[in-house]
N, C-alpha and C. Protein backbone atom coordinates (compact mmCIF):
# COMPACT_ATOMS: atom_id res chain seq x y z
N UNK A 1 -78.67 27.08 -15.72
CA UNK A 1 -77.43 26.34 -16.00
C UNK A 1 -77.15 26.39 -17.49
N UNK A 2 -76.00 26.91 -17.89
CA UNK A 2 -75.63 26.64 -19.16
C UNK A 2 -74.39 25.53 -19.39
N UNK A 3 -74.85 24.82 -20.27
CA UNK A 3 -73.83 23.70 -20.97
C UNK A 3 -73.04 24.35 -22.29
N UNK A 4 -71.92 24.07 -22.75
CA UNK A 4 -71.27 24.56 -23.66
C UNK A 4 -70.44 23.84 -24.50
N UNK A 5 -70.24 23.58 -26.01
CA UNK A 5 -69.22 22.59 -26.74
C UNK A 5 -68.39 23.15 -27.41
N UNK A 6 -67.16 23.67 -27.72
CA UNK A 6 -66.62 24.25 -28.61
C UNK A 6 -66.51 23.52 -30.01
N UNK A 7 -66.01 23.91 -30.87
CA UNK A 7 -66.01 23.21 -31.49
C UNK A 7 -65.09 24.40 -33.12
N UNK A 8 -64.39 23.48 -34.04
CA UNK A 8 -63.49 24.86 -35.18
C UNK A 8 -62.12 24.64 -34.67
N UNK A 9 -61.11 24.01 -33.93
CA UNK A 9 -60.38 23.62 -33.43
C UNK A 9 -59.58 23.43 -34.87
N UNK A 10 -57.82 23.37 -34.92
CA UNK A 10 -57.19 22.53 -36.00
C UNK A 10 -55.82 23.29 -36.10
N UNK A 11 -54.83 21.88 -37.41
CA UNK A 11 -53.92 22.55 -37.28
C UNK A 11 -53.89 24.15 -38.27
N UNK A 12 -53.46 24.96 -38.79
CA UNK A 12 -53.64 25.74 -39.18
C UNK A 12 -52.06 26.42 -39.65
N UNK A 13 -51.28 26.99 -40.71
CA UNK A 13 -50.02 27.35 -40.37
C UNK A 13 -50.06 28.98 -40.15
N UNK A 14 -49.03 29.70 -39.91
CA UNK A 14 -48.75 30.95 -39.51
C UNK A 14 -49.37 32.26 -40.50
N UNK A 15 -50.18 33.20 -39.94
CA UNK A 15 -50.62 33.90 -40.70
C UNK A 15 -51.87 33.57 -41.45
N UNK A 16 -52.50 32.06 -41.21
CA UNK A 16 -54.27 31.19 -41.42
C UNK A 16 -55.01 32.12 -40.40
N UNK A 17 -56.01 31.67 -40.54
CA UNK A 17 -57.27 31.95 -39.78
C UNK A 17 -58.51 30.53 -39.65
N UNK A 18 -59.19 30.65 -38.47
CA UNK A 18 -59.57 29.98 -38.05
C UNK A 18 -61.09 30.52 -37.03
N UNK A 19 -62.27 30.22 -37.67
CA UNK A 19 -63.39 30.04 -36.15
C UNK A 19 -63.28 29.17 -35.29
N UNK A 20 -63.86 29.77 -34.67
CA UNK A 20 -64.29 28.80 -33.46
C UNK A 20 -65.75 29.00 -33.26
N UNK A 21 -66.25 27.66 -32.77
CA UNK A 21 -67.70 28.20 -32.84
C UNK A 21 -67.76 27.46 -30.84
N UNK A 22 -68.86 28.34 -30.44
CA UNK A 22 -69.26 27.29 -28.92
C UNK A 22 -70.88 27.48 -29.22
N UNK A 23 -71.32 26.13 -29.01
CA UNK A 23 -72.75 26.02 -29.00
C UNK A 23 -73.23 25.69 -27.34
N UNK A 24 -74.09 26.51 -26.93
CA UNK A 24 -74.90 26.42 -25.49
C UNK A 24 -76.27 26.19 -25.34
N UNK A 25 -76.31 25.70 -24.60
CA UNK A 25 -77.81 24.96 -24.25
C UNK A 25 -78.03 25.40 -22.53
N UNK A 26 -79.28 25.79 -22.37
CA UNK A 26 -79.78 26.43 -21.24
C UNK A 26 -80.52 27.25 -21.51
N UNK A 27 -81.43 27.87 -20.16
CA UNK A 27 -82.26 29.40 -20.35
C UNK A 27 -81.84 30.13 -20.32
N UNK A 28 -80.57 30.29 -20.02
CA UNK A 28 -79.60 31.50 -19.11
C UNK A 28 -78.48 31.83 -20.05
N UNK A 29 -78.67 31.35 -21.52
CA UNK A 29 -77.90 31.75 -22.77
C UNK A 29 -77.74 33.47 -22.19
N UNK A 30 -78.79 33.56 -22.52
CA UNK A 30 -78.94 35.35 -23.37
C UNK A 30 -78.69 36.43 -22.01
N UNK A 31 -78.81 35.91 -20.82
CA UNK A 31 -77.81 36.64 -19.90
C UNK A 31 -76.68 36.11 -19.27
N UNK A 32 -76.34 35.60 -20.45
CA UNK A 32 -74.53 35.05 -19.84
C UNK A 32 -73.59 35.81 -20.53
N UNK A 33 -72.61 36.40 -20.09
CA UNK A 33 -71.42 36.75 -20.39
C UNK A 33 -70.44 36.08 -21.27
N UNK A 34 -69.94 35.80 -22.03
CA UNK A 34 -69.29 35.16 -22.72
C UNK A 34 -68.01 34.84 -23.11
N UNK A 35 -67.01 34.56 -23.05
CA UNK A 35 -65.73 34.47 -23.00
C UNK A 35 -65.20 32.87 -23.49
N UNK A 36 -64.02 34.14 -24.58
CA UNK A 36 -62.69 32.68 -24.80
C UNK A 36 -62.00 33.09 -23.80
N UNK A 37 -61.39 31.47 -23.66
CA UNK A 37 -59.73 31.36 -22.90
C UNK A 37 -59.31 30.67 -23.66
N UNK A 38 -57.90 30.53 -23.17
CA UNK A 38 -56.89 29.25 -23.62
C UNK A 38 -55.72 29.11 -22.79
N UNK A 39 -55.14 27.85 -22.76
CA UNK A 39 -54.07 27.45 -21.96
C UNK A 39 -53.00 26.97 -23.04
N UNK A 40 -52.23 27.02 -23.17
CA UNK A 40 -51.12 26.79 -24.09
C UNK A 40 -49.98 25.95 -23.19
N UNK A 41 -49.10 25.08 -23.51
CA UNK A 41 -48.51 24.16 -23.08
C UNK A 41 -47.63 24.42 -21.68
N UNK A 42 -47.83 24.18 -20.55
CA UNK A 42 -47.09 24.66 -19.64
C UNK A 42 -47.37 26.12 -19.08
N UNK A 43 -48.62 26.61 -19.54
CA UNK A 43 -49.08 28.08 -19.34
C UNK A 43 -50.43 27.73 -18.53
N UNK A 44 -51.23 29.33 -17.83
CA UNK A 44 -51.59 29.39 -17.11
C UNK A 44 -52.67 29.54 -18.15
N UNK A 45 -54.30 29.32 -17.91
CA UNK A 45 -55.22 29.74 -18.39
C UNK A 45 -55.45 31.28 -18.81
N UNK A 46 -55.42 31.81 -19.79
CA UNK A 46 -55.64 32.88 -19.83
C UNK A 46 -56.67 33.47 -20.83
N UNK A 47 -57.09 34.68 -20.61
CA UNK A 47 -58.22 35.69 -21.40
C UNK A 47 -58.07 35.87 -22.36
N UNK A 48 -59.19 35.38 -23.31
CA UNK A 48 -58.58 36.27 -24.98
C UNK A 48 -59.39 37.08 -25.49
N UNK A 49 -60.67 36.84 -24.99
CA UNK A 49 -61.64 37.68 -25.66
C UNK A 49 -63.10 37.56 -24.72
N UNK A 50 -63.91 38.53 -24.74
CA UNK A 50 -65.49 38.76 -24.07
C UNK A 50 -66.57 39.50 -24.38
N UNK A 51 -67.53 38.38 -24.39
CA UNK A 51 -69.01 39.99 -24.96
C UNK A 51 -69.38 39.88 -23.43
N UNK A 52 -70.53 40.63 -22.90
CA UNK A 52 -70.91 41.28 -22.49
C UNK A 52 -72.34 40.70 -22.97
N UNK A 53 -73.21 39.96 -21.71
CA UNK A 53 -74.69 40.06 -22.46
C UNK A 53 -75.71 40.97 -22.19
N UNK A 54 -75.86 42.34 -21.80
CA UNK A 54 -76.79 43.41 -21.60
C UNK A 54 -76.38 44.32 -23.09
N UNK A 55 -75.28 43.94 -23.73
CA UNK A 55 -75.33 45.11 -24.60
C UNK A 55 -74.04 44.74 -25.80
N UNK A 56 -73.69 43.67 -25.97
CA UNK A 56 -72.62 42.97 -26.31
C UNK A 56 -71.27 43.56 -26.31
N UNK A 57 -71.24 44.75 -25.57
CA UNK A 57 -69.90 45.49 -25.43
C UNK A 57 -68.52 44.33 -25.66
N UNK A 58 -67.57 44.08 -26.28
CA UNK A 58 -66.84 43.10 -26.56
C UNK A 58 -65.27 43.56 -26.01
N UNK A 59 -64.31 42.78 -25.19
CA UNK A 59 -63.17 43.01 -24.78
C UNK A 59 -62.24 41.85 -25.26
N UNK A 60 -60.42 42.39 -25.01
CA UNK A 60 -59.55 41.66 -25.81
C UNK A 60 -58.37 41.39 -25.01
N UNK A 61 -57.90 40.91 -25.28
CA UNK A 61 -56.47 40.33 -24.19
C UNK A 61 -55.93 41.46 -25.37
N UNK A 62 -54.39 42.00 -25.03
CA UNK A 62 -53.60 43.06 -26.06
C UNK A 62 -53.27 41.92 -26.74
N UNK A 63 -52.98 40.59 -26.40
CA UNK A 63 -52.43 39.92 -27.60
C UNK A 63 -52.81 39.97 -28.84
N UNK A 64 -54.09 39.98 -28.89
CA UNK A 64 -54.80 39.45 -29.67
C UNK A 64 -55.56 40.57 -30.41
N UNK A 65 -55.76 41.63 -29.86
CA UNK A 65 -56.14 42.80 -30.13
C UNK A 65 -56.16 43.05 -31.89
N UNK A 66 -57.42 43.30 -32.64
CA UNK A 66 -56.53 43.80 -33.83
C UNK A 66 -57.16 42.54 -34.46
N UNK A 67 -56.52 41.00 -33.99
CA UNK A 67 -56.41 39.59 -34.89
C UNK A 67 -57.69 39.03 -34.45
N UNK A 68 -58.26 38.98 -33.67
CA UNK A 68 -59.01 38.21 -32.81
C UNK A 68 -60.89 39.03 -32.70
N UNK A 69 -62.06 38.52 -33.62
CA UNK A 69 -63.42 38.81 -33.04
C UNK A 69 -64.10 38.38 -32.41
N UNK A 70 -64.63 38.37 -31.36
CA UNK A 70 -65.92 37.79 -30.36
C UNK A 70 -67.12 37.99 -31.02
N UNK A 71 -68.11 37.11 -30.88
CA UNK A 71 -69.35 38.04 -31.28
C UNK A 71 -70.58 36.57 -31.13
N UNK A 72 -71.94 36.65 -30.88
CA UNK A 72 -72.72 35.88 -30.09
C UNK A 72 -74.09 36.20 -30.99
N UNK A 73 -74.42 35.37 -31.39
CA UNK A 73 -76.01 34.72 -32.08
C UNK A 73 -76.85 34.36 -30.53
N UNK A 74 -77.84 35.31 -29.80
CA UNK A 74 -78.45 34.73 -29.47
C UNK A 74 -80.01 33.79 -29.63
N UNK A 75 -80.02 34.15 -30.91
CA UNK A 75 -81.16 32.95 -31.47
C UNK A 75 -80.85 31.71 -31.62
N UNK A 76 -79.74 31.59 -31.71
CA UNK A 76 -78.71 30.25 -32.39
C UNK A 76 -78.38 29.85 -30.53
N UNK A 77 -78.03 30.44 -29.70
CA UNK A 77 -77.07 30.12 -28.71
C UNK A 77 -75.60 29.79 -28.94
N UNK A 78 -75.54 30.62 -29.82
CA UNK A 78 -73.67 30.37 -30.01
C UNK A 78 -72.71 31.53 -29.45
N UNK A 79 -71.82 31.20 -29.70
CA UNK A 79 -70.67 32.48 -29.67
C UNK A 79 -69.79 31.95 -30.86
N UNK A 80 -68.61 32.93 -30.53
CA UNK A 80 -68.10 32.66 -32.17
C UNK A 80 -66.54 33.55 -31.95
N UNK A 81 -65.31 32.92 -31.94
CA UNK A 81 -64.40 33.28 -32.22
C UNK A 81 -63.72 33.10 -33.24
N UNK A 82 -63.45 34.47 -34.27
CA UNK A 82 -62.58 34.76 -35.64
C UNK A 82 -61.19 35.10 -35.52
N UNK A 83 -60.14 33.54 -35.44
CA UNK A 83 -58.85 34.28 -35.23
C UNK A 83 -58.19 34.37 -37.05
N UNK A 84 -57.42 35.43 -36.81
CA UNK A 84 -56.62 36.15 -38.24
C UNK A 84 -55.26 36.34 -37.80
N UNK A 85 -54.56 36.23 -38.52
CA UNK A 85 -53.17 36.65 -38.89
C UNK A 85 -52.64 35.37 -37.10
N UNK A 86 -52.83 34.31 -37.46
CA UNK A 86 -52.51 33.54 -36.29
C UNK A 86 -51.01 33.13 -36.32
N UNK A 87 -50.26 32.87 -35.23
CA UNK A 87 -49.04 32.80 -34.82
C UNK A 87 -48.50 31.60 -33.88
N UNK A 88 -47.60 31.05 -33.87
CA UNK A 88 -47.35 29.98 -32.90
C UNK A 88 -47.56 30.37 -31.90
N UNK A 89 -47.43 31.39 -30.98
CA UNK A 89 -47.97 31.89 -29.67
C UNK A 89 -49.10 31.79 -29.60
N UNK A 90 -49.98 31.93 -30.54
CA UNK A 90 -51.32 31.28 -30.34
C UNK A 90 -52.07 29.74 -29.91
N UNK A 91 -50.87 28.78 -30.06
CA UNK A 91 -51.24 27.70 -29.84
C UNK A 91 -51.82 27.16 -28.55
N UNK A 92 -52.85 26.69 -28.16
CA UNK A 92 -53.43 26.86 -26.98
C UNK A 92 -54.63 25.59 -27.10
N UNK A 93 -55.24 25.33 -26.45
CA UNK A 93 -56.20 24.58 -26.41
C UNK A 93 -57.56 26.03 -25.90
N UNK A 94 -58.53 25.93 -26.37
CA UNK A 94 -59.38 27.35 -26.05
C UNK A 94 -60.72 26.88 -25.81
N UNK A 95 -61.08 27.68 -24.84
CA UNK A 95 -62.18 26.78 -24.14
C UNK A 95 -63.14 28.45 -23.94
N UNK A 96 -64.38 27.74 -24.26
CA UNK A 96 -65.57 28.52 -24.09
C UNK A 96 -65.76 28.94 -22.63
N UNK A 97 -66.52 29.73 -22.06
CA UNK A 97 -66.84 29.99 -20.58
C UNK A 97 -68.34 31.31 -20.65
N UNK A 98 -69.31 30.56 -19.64
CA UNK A 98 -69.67 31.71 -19.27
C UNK A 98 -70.06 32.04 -18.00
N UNK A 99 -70.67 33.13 -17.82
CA UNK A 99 -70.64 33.83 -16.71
C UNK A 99 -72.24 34.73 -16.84
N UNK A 100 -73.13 33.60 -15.34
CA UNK A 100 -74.52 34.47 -15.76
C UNK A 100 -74.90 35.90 -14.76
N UNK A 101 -75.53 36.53 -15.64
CA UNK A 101 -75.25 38.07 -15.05
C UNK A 101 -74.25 39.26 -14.47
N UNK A 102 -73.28 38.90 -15.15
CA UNK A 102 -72.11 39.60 -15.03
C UNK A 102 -72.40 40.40 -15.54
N UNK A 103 -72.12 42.24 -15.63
CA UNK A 103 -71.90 42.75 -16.63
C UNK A 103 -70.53 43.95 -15.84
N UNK A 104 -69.83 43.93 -15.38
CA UNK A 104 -68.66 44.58 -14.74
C UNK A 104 -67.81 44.37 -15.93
N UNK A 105 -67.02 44.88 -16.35
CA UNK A 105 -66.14 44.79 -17.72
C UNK A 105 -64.75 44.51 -17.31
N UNK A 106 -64.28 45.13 -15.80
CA UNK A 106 -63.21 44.58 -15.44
C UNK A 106 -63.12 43.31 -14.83
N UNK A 107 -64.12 42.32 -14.39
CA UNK A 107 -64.19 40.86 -13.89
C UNK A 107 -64.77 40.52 -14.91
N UNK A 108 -65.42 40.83 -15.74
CA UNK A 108 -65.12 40.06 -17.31
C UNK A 108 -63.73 39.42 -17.84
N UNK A 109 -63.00 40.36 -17.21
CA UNK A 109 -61.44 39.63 -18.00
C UNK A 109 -60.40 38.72 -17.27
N UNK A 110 -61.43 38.80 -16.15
CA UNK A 110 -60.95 37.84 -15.46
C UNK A 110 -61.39 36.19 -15.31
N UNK A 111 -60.41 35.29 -14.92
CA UNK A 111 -60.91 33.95 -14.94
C UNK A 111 -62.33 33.89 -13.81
N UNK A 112 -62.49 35.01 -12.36
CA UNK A 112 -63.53 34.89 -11.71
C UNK A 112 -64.53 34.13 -11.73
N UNK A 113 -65.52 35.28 -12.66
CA UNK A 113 -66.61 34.76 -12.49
C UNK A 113 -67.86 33.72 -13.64
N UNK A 114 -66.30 33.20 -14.32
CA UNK A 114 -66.67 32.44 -15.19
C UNK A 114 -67.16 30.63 -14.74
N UNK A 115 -68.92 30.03 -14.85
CA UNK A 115 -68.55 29.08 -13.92
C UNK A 115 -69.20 28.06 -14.56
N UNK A 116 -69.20 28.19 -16.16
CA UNK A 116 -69.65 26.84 -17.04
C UNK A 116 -68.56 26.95 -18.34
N UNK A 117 -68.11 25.86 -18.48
CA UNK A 117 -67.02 25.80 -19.49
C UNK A 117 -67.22 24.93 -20.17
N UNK A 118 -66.41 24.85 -21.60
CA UNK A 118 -66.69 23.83 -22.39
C UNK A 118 -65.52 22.74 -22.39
N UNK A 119 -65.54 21.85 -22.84
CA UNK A 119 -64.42 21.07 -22.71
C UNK A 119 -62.84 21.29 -23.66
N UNK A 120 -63.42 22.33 -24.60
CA UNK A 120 -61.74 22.53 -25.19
C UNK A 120 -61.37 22.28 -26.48
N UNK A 121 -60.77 23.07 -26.76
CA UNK A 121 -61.20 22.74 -28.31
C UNK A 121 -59.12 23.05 -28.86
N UNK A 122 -58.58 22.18 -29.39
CA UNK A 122 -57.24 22.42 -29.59
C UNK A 122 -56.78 23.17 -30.78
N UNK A 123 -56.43 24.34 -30.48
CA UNK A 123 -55.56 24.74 -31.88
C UNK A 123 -54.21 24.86 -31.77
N UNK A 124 -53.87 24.25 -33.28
CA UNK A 124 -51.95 24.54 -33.52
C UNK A 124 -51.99 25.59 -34.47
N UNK A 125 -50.47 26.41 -34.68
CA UNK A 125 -50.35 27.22 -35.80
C UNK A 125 -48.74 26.86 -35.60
N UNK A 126 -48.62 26.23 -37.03
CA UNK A 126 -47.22 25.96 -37.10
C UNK A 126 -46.40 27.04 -37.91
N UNK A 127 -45.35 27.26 -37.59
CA UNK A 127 -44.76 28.14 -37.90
C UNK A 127 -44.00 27.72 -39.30
């Protein structure tokens, strides 16, 4: 079982940058899959970013492509999202997730088989 907290949340204005950090607790860190989401006001949950825990292979929503790094300390049990060049479309509340023993790259990007989440962490980017 993994537990998860996000945490790096804030307001931020257009073109800032911002981490995010998620801290996890469990045995099942270092073969969990890893993934941001976010839901933005009246929107559906969606994909922004994923490592991969057999080999940290890392994937991207196109939004974000370019602005946006994933990347995972497993000594620490963290993950770690680096957003850049951020935009009001970015505004979202973004929530940690993982997924143990996944390594399929196309149900990675999906909401599936993601089945421990964190509670959410809010970012604005005002324009």
């Amino acid at each position: 079982q993994v537990q998860l907290v996000e945490s790096g949340g804030g307001l931020v204005q257009a073109g800032g940058s911002l981490r995010l950090s998620c801290a996890a607790s469990g045995r099942t860190f270092s073969s969990s899959s890893m993934a941001w989401f976010r839901q933005g006001p009246g929107k559906e949950r969606e994909f922004v970013a994923g490592i991969r825990w057999s080999d940290s292979s890392t994937y991207y929503a196109n939004s974000v492509k370019g602005r946006f790094t994933i990347s995972r300390d497993n000594a620490k049990n963290m993950v770690y999202l680096q957003m850049n060049s951020l935009n009001p479309e970015d505004t979202a509340v973004y929530y940690c997730a993982a997924a143990e023993w996944v390594r399929n790259s196309v149900v990675l990007t999906t909401i599936r088989p993601y089945n421990y989440w964190g509670q959410g962490t809010q970012v604005t980017v005002s324009s």
